[in-house]
Protein backbone atom coordinates (compact mmCIF):
# COMPACT_ATOMS: atom_id res chain seq x y z
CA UNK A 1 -8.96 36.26 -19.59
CA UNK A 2 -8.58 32.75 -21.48
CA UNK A 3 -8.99 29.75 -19.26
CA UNK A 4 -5.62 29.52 -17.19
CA UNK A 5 -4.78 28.06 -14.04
CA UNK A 6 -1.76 28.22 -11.83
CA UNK A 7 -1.59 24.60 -10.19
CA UNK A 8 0.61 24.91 -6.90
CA UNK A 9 1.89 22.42 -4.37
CA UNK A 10 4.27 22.06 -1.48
CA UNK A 11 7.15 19.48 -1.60
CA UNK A 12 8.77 18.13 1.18
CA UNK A 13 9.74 14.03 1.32
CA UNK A 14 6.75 13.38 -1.62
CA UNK A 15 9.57 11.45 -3.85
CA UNK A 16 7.65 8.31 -3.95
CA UNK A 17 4.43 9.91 -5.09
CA UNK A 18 5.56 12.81 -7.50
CA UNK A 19 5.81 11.02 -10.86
CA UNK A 20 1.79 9.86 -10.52
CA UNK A 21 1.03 13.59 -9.19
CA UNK A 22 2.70 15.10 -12.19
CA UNK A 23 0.77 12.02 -14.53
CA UNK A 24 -2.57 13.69 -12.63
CA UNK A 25 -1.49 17.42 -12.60
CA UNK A 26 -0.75 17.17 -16.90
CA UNK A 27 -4.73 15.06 -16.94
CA UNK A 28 -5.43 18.22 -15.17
CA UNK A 29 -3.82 20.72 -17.69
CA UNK A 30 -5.79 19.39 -20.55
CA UNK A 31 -8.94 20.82 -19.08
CA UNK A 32 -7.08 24.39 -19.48
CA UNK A 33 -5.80 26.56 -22.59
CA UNK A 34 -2.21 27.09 -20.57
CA UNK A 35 -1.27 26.23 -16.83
CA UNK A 36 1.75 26.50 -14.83
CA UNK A 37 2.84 24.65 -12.10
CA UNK A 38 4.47 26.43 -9.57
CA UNK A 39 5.79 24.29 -6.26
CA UNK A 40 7.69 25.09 -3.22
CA UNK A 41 10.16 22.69 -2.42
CA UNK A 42 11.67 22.28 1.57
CA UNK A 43 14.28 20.74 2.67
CA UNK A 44 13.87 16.25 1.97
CA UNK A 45 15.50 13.72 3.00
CA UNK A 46 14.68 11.56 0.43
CA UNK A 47 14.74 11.98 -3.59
CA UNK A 48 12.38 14.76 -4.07
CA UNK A 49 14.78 17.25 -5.40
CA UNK A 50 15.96 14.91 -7.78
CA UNK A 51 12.75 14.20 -9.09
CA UNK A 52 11.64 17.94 -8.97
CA UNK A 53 14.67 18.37 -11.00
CA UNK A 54 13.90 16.09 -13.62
CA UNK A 55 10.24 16.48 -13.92
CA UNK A 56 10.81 20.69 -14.36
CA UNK A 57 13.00 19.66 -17.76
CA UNK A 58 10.23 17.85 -18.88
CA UNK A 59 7.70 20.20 -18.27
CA UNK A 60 8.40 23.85 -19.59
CA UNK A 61 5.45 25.35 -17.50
CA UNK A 62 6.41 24.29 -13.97
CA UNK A 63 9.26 26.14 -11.47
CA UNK A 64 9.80 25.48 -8.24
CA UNK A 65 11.12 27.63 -5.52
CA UNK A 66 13.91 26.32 -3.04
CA UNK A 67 13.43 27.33 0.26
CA UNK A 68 16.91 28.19 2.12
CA UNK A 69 15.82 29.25 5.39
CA UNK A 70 16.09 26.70 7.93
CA UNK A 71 12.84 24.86 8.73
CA UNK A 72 10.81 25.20 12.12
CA UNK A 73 10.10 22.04 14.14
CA UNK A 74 6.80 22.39 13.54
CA UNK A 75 5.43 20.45 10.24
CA UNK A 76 2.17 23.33 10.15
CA UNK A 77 4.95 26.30 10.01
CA UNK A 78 6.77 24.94 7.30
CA UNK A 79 3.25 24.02 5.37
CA UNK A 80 1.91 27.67 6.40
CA UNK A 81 5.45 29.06 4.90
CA UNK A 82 5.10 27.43 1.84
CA UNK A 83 1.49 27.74 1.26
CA UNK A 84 1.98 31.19 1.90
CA UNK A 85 4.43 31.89 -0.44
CA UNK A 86 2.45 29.92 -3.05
CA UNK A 87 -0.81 32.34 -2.19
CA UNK A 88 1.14 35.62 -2.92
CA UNK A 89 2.89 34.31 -6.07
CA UNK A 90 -0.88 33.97 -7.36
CA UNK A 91 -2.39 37.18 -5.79
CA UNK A 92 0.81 38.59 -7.64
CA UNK A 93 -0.22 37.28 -10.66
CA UNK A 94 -4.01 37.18 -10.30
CA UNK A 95 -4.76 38.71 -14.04
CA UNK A 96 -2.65 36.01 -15.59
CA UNK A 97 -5.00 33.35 -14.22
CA UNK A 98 -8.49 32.19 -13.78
CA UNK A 99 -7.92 29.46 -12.14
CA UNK A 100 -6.07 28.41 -8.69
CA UNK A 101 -5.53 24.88 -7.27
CA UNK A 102 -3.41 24.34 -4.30
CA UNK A 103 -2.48 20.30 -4.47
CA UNK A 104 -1.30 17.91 -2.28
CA UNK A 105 1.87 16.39 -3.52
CA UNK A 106 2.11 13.38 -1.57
CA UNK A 107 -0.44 10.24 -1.85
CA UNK A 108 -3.37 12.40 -2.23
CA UNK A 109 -3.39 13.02 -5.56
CA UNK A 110 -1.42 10.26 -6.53
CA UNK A 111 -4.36 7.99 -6.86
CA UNK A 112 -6.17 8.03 -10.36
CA UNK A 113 -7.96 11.41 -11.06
CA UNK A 114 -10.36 12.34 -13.36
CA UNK A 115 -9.97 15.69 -14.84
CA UNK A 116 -13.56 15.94 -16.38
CA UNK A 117 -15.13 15.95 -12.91
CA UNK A 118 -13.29 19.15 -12.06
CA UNK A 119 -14.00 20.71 -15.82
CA UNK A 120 -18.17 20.37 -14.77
CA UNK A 121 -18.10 21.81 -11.60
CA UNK A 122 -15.47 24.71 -13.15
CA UNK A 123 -18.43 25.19 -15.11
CA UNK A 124 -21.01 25.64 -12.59
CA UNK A 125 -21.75 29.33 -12.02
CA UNK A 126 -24.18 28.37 -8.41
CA UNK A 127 -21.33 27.71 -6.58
CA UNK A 128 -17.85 28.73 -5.92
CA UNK A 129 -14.78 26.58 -4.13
């Protein structure tokens, strides 16, 4: 297996912070040979689909899934949902990658990252995360 990664994330009112978390998730791709981004996106009341939208024409390696189903009152179902369904599309497709990151899409990992911190500790085989 060559060094892939599947790089998920759930999307739900992130609009102000997805073009620095797609900056950060392509400093991320570098570290591997191919990666695909795969998000689930829930119902916003802001711009996010229109910025999912454009960012998935610019990047030929990221979908997103748009969830229909009405949303629960409760912000930890509709995480759990989405997580979930982000968990099975990898354990689907477990010999395609090596790798798995689950990101936050909101100010988390907007902030600056640095990719070459999370190529060492990829490489560290006394540990696993």
């Amino acid at each position: 297996m060559s060094n892939t990664c599947c790089i998920c994330g759930t999307v739900r009112n992130c609009a102000p912070f997805l073009d620095r978390v797609f900056e950060n998730i392509q400093k991320i791709g570098t570290i591997f040979d191919k990666y695909e981004i795969i998000l689930f996106y829930d119902h916003s009341t802001d711009g996010s689909l229109k910025k999912l939208q454009f960012w998935q024409k610019k990047l030929p390696n990221m979908q997103f899934y748009h969830n229909k189903a009405r949303l629960s009152k409760y912000r930890t179902h509709n995480l759990a949902n989405a997580r979930n369904f982000l968990v099975n599309y990898v354990k689907k497709h477990h010999n395609i990658f090596k790798y798995f990151i689950m990101m936050d899409m909101d100010d988390v990992n907007a902030k600056d990252c640095r990719p070459e911190n999370l190529k060492t500790y990829l490489g560290r085989t006394d540990w696993d995360g």
